[in-house]
PDB file of N, CA and C in Angstrom:
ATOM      1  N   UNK A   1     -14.612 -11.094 129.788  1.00  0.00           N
ATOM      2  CA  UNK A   1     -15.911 -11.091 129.148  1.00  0.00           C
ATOM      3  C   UNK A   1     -16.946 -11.711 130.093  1.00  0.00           C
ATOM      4  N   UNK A   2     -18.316 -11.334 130.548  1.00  0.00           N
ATOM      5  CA  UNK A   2     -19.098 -11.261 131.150  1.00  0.00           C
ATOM      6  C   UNK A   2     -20.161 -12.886 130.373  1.00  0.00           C
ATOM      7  N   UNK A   3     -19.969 -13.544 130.923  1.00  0.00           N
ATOM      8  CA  UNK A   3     -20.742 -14.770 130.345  1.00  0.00           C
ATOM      9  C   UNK A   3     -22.206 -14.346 130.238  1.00  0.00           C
ATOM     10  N   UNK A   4     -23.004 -15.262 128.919  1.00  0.00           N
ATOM     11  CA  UNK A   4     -24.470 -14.695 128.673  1.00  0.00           C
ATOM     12  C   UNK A   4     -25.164 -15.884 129.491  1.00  0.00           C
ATOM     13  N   UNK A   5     -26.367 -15.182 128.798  1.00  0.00           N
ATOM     14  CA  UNK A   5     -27.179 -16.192 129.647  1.00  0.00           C
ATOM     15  C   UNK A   5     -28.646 -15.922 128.772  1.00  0.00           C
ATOM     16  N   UNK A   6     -29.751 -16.892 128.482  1.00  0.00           N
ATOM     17  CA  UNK A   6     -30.665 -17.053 127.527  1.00  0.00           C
ATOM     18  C   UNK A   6     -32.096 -16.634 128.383  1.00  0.00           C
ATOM     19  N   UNK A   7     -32.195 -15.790 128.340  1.00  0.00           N
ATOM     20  CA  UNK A   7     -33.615 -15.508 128.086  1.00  0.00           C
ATOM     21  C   UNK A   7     -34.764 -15.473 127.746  1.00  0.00           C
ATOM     22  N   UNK A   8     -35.813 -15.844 128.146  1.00  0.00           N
ATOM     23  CA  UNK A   8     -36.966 -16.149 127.422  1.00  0.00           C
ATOM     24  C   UNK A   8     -37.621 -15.091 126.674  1.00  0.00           C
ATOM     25  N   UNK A   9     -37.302 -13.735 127.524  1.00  0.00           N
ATOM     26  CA  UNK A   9     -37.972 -12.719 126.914  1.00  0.00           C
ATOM     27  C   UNK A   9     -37.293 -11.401 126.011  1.00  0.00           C
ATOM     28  N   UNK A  10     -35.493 -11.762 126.427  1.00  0.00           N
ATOM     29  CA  UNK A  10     -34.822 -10.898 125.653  1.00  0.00           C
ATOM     30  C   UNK A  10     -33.706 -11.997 124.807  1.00  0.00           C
ATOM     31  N   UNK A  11     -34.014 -12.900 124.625  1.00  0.00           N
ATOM     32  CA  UNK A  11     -33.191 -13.786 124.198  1.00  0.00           C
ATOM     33  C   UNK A  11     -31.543 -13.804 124.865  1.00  0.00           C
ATOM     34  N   UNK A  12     -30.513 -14.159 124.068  1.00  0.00           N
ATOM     35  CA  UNK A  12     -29.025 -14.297 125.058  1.00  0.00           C
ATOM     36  C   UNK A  12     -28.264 -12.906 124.914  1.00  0.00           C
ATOM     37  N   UNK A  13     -28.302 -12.533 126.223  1.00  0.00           N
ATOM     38  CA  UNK A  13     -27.807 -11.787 126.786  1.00  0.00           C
ATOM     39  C   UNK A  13     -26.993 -11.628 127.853  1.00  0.00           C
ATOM     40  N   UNK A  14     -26.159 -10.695 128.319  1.00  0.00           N
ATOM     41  CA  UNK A  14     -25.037 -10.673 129.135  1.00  0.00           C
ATOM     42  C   UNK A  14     -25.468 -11.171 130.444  1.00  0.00           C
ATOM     43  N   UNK A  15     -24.708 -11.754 131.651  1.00  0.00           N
ATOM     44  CA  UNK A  15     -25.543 -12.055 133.120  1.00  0.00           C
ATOM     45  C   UNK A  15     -25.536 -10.993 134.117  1.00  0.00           C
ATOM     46  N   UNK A  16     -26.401 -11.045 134.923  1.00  0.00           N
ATOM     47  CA  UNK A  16     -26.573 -10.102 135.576  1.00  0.00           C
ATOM     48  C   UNK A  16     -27.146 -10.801 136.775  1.00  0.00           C
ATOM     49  N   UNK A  17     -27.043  -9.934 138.198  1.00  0.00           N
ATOM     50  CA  UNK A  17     -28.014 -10.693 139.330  1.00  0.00           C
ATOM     51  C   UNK A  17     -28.546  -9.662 140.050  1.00  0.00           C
ATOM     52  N   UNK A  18     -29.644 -10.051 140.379  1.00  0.00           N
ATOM     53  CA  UNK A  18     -30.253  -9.412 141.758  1.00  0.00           C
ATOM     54  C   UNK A  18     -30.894  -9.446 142.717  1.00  0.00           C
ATOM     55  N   UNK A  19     -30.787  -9.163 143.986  1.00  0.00           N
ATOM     56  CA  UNK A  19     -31.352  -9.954 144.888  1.00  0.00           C
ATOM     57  C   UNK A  19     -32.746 -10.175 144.654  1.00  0.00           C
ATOM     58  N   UNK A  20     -33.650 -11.099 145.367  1.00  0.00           N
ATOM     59  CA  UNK A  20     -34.821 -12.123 144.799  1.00  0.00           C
ATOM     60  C   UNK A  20     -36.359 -10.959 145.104  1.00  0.00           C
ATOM     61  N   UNK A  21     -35.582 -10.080 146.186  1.00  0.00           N
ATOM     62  CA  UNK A  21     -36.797  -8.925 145.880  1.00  0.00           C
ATOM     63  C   UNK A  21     -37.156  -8.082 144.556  1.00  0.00           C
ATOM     64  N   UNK A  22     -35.987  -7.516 144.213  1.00  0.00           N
ATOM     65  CA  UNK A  22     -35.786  -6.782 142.828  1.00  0.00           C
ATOM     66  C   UNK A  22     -36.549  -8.129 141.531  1.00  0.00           C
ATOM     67  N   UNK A  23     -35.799  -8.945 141.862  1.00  0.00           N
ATOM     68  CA  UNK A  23     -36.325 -10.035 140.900  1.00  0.00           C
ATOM     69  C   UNK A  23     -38.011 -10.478 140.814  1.00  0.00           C
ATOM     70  N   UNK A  24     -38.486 -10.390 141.918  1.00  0.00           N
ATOM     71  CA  UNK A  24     -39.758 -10.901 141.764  1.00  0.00           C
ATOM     72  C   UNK A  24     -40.407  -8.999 141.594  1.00  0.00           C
ATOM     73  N   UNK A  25     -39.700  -7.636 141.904  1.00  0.00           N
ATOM     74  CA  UNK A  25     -40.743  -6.886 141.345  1.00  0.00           C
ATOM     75  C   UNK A  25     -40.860  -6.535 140.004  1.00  0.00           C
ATOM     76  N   UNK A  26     -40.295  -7.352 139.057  1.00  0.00           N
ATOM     77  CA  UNK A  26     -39.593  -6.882 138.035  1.00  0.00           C
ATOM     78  C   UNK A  26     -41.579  -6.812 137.052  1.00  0.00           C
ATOM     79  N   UNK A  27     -41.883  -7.978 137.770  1.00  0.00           N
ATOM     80  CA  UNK A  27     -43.063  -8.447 136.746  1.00  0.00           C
ATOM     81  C   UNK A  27     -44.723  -7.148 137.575  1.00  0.00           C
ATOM     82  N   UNK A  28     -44.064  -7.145 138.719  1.00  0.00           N
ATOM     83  CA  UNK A  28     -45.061  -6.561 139.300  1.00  0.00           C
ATOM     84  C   UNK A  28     -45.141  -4.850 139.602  1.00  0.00           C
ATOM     85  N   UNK A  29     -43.616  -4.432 138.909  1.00  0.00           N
ATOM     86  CA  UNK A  29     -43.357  -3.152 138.723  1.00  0.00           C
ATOM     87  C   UNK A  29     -43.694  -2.343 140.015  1.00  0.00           C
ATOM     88  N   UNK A  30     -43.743  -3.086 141.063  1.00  0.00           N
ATOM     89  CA  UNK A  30     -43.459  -2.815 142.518  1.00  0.00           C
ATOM     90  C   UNK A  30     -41.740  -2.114 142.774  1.00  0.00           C
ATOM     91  N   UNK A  31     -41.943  -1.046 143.200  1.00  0.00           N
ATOM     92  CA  UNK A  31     -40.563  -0.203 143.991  1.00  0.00           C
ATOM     93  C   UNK A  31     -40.119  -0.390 144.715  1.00  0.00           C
ATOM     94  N   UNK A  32     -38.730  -1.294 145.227  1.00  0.00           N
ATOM     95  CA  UNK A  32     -38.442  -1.899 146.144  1.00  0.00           C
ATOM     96  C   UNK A  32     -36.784  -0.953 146.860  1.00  0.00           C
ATOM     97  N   UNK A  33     -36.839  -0.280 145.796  1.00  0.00           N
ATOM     98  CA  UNK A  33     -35.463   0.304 146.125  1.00  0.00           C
ATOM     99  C   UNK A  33     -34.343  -0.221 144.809  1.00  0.00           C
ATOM    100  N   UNK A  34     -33.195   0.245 144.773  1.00  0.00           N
ATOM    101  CA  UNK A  34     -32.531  -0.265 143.567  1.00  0.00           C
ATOM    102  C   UNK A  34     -30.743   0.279 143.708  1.00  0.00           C
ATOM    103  N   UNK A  35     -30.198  -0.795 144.447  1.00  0.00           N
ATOM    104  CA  UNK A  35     -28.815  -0.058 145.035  1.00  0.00           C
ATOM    105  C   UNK A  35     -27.997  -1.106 143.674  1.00  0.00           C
ATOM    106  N   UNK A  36     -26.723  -0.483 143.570  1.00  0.00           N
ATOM    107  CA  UNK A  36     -26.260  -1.813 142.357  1.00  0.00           C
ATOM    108  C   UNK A  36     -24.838  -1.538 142.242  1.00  0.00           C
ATOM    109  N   UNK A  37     -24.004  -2.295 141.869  1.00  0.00           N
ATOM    110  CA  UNK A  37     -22.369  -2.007 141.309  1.00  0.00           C
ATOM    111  C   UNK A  37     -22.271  -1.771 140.198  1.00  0.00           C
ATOM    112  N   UNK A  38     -21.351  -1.031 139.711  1.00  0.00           N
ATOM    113  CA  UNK A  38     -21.068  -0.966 138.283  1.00  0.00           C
ATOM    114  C   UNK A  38     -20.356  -2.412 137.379  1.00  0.00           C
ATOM    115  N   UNK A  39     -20.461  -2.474 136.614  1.00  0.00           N
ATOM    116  CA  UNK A  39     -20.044  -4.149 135.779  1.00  0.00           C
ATOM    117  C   UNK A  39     -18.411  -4.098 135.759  1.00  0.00           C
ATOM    118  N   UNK A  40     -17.551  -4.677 136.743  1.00  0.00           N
ATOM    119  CA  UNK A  40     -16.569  -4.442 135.770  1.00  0.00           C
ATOM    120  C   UNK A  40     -16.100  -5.620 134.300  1.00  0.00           C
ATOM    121  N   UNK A  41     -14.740  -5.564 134.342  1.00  0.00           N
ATOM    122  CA  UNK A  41     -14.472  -6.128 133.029  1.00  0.00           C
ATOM    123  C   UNK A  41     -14.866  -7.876 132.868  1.00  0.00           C
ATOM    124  N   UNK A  42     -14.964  -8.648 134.113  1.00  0.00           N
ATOM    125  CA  UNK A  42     -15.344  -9.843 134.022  1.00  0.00           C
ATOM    126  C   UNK A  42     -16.522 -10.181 134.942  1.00  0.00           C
ATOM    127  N   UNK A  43     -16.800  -9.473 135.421  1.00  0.00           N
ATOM    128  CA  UNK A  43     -17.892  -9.573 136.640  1.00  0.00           C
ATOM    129  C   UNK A  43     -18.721  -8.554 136.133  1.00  0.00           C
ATOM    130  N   UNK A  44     -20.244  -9.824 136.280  1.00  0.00           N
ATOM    131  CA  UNK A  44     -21.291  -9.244 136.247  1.00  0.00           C
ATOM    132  C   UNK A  44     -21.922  -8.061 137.142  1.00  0.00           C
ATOM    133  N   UNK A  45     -23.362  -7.292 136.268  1.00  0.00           N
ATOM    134  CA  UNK A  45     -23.246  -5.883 137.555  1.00  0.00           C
ATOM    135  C   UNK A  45     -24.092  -6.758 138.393  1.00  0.00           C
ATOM    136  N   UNK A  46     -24.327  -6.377 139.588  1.00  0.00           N
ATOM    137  CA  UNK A  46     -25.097  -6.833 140.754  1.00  0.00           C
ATOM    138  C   UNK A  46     -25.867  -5.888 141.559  1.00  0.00           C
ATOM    139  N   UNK A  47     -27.224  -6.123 141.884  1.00  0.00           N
ATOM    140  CA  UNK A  47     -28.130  -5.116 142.339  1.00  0.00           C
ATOM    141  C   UNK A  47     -29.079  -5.539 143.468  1.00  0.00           C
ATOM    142  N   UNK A  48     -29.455  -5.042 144.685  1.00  0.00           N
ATOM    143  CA  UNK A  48     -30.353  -5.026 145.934  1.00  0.00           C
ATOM    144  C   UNK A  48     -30.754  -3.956 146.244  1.00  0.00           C
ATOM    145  N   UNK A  49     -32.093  -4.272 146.841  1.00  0.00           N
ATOM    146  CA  UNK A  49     -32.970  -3.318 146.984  1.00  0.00           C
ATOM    147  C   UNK A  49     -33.505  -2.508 148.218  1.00  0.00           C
ATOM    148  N   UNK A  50     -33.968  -2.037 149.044  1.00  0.00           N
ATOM    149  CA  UNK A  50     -33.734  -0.983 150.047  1.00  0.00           C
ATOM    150  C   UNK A  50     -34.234  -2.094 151.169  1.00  0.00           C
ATOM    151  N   UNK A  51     -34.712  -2.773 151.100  1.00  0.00           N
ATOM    152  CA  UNK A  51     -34.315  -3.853 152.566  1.00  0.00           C
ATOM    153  C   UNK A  51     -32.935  -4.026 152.399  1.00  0.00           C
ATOM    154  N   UNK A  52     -32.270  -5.079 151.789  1.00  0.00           N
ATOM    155  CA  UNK A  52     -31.299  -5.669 152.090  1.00  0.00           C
ATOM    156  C   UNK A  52     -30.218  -4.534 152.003  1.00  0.00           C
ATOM    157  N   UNK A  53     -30.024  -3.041 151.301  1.00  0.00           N
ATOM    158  CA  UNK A  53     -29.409  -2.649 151.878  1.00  0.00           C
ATOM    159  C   UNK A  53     -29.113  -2.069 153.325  1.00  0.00           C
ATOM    160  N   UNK A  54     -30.601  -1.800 153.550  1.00  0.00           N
ATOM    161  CA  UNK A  54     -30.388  -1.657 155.232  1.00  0.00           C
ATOM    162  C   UNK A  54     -29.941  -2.438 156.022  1.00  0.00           C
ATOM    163  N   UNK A  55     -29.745  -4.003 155.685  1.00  0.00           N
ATOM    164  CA  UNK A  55     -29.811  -5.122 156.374  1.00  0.00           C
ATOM    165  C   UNK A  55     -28.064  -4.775 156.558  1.00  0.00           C
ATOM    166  N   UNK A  56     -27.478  -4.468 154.916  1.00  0.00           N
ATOM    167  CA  UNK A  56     -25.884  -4.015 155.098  1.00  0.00           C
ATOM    168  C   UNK A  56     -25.447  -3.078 156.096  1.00  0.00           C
ATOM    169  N   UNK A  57     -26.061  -2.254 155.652  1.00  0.00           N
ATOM    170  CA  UNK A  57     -26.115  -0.788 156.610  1.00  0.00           C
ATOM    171  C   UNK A  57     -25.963  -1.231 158.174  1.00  0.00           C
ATOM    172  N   UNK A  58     -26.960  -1.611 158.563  1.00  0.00           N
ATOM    173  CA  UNK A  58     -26.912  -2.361 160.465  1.00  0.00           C
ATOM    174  C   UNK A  58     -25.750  -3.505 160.395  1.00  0.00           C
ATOM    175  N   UNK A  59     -25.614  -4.386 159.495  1.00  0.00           N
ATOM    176  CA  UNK A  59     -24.190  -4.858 160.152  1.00  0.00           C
ATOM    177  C   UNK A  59     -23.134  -4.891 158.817  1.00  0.00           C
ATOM    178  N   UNK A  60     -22.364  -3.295 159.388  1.00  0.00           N
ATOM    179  CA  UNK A  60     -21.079  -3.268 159.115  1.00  0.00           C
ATOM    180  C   UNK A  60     -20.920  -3.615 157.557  1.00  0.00           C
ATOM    181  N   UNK A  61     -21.410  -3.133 156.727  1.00  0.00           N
ATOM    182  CA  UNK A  61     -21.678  -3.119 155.351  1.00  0.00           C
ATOM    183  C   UNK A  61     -21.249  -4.539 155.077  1.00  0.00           C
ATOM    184  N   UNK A  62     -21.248  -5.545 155.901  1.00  0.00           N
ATOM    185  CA  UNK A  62     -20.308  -6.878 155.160  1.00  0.00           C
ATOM    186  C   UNK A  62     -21.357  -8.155 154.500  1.00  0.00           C
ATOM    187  N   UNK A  63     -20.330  -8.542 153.424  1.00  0.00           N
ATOM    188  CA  UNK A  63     -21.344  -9.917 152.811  1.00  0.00           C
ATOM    189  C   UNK A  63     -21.267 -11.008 153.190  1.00  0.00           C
ATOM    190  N   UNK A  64     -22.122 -11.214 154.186  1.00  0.00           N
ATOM    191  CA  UNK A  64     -21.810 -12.341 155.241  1.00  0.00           C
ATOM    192  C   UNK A  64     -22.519 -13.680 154.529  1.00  0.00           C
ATOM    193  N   UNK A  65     -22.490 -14.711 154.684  1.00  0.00           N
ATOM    194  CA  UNK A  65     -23.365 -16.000 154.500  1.00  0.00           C
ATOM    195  C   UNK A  65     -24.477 -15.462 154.864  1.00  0.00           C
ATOM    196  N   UNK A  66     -25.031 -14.647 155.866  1.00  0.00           N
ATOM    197  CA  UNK A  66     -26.554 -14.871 156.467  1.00  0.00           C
ATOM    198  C   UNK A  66     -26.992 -13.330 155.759  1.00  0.00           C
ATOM    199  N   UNK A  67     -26.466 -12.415 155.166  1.00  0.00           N
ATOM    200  CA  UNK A  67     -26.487 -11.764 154.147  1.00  0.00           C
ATOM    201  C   UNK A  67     -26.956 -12.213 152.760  1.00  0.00           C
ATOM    202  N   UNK A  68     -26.541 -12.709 152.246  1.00  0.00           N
ATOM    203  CA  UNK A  68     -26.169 -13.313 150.957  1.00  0.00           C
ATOM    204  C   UNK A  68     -27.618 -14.544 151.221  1.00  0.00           C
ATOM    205  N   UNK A  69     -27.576 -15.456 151.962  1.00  0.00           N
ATOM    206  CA  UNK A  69     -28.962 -15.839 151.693  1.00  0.00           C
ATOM    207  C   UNK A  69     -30.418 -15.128 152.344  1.00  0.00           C
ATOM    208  N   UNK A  70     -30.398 -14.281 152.782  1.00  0.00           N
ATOM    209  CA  UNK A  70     -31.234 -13.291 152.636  1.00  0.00           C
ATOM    210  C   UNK A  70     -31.660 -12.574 151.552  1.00  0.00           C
ATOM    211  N   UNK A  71     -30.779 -12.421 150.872  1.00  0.00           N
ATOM    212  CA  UNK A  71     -30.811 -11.650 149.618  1.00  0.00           C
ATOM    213  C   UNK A  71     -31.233 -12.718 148.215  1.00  0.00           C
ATOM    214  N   UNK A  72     -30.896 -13.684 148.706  1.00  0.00           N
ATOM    215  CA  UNK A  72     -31.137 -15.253 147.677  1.00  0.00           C
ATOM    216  C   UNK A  72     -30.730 -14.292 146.349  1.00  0.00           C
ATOM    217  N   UNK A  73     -29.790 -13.931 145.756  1.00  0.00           N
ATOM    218  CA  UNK A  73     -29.637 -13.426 144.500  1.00  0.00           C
ATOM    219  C   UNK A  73     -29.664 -14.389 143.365  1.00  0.00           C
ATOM    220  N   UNK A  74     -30.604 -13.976 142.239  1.00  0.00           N
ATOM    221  CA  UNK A  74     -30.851 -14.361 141.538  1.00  0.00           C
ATOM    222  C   UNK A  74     -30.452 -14.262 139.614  1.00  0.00           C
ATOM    223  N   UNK A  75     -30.320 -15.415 138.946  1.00  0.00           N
ATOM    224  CA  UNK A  75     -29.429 -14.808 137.581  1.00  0.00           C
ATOM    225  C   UNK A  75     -30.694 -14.173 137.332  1.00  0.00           C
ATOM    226  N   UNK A  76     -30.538 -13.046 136.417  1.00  0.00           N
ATOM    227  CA  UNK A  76     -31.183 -11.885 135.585  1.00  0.00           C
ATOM    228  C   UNK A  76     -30.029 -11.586 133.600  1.00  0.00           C
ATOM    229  N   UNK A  77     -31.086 -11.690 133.057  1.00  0.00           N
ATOM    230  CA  UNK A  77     -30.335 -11.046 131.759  1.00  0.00           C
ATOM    231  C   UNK A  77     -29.891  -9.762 132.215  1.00  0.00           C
ATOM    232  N   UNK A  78     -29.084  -8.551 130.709  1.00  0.00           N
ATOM    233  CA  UNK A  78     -28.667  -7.536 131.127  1.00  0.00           C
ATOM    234  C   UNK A  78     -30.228  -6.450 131.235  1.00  0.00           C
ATOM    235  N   UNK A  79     -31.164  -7.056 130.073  1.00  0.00           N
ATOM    236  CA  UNK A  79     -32.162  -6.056 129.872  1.00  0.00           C
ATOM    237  C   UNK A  79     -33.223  -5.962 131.135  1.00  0.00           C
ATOM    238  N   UNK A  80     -33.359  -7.258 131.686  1.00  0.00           N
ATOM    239  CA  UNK A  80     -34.320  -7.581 132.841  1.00  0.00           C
ATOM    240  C   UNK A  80     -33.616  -6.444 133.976  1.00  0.00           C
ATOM    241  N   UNK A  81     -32.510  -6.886 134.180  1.00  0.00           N
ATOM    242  CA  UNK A  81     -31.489  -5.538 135.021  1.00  0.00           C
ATOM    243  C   UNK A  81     -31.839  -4.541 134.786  1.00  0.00           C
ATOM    244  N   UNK A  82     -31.587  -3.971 133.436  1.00  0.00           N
ATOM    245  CA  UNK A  82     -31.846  -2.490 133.682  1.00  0.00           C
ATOM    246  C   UNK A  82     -33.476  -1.429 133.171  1.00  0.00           C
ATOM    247  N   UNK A  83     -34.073  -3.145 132.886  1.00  0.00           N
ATOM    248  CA  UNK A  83     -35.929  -2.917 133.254  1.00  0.00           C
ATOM    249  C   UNK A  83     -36.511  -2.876 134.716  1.00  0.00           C
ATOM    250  N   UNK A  84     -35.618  -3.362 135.433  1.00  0.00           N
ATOM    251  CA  UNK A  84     -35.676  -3.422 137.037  1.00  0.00           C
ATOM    252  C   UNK A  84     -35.478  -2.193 137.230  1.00  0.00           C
ATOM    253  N   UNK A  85     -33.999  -1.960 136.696  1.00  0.00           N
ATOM    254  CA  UNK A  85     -33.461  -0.664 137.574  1.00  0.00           C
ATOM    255  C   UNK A  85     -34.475   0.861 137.171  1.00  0.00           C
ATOM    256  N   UNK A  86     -34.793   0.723 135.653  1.00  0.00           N
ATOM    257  CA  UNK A  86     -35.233   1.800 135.187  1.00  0.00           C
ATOM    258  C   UNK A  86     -36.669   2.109 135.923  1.00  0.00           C
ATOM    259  N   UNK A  87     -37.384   0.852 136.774  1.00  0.00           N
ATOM    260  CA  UNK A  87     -38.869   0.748 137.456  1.00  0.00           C
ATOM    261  C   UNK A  87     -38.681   1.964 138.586  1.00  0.00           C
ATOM    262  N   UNK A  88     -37.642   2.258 138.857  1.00  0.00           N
ATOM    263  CA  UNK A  88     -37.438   2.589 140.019  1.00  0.00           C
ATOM    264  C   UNK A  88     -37.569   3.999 139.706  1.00  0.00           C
ATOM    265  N   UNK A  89     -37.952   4.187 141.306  1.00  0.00           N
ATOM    266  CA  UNK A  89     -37.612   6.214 140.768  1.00  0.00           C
ATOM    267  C   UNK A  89     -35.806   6.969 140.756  1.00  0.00           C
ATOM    268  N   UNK A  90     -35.585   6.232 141.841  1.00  0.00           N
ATOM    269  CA  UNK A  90     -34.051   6.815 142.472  1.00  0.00           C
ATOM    270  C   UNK A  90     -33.475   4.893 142.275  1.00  0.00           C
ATOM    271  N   UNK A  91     -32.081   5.303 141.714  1.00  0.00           N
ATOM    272  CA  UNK A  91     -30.864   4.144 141.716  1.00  0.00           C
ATOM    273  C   UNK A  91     -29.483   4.690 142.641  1.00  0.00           C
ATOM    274  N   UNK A  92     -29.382   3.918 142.898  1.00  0.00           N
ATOM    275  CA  UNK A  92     -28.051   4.300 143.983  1.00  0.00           C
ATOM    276  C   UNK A  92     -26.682   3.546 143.584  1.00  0.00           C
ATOM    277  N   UNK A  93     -25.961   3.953 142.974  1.00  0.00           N
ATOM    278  CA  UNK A  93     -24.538   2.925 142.470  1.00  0.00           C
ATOM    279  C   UNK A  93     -23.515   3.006 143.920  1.00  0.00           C
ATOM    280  N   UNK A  94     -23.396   1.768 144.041  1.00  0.00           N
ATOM    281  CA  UNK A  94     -22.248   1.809 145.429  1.00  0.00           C
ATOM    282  C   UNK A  94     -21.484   1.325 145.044  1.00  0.00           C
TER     283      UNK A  94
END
């Protein structure tokens, strides 16, 4: 089971993350790109946006430390997630 997490604007809901670009366009409905995993059974879904996947892309698709704080991922409810994802024109599930 996917632990919740409280919301100010959708109240408690499932957790979710995404890197801190996606996160800050959420309010500004800015298109940043929208790459993401599917949720599995205990792990939350997780989502980055067309920088940081390129950043994967040039080195060797891996989640390195200097990856990962680049991306500063951030908690997100489930609805903020898929108000992010839905901003977008194109989603990419990897």
């Amino acid at each position: 089971m996917i632990e919740k997490v409280l919301c100010e604007i959708h109240g408690s809901k499932e957790m979710s993350f995404s890197c801190i670009h996606i996160a800050m366009a959420i309010d500004s409905k800015k298109q940043v790109g929208f790459f993401y995993s599917e949720a599995k059974e205990d792990l939350p879904q997780i989502a980055w946006c067309g920088t940081c996947e390129q950043y994967l892309l040039d080195n060797g698709e891996e989640w390195t430390d200097v990856f990962q704080a680049q991306a500063d991922f951030k908690m997100l409810c489930s609805d903020c997630f898929e108000e992010a994802k839905n901003n977008e024109l194109e989603t990419h599930l990897r």
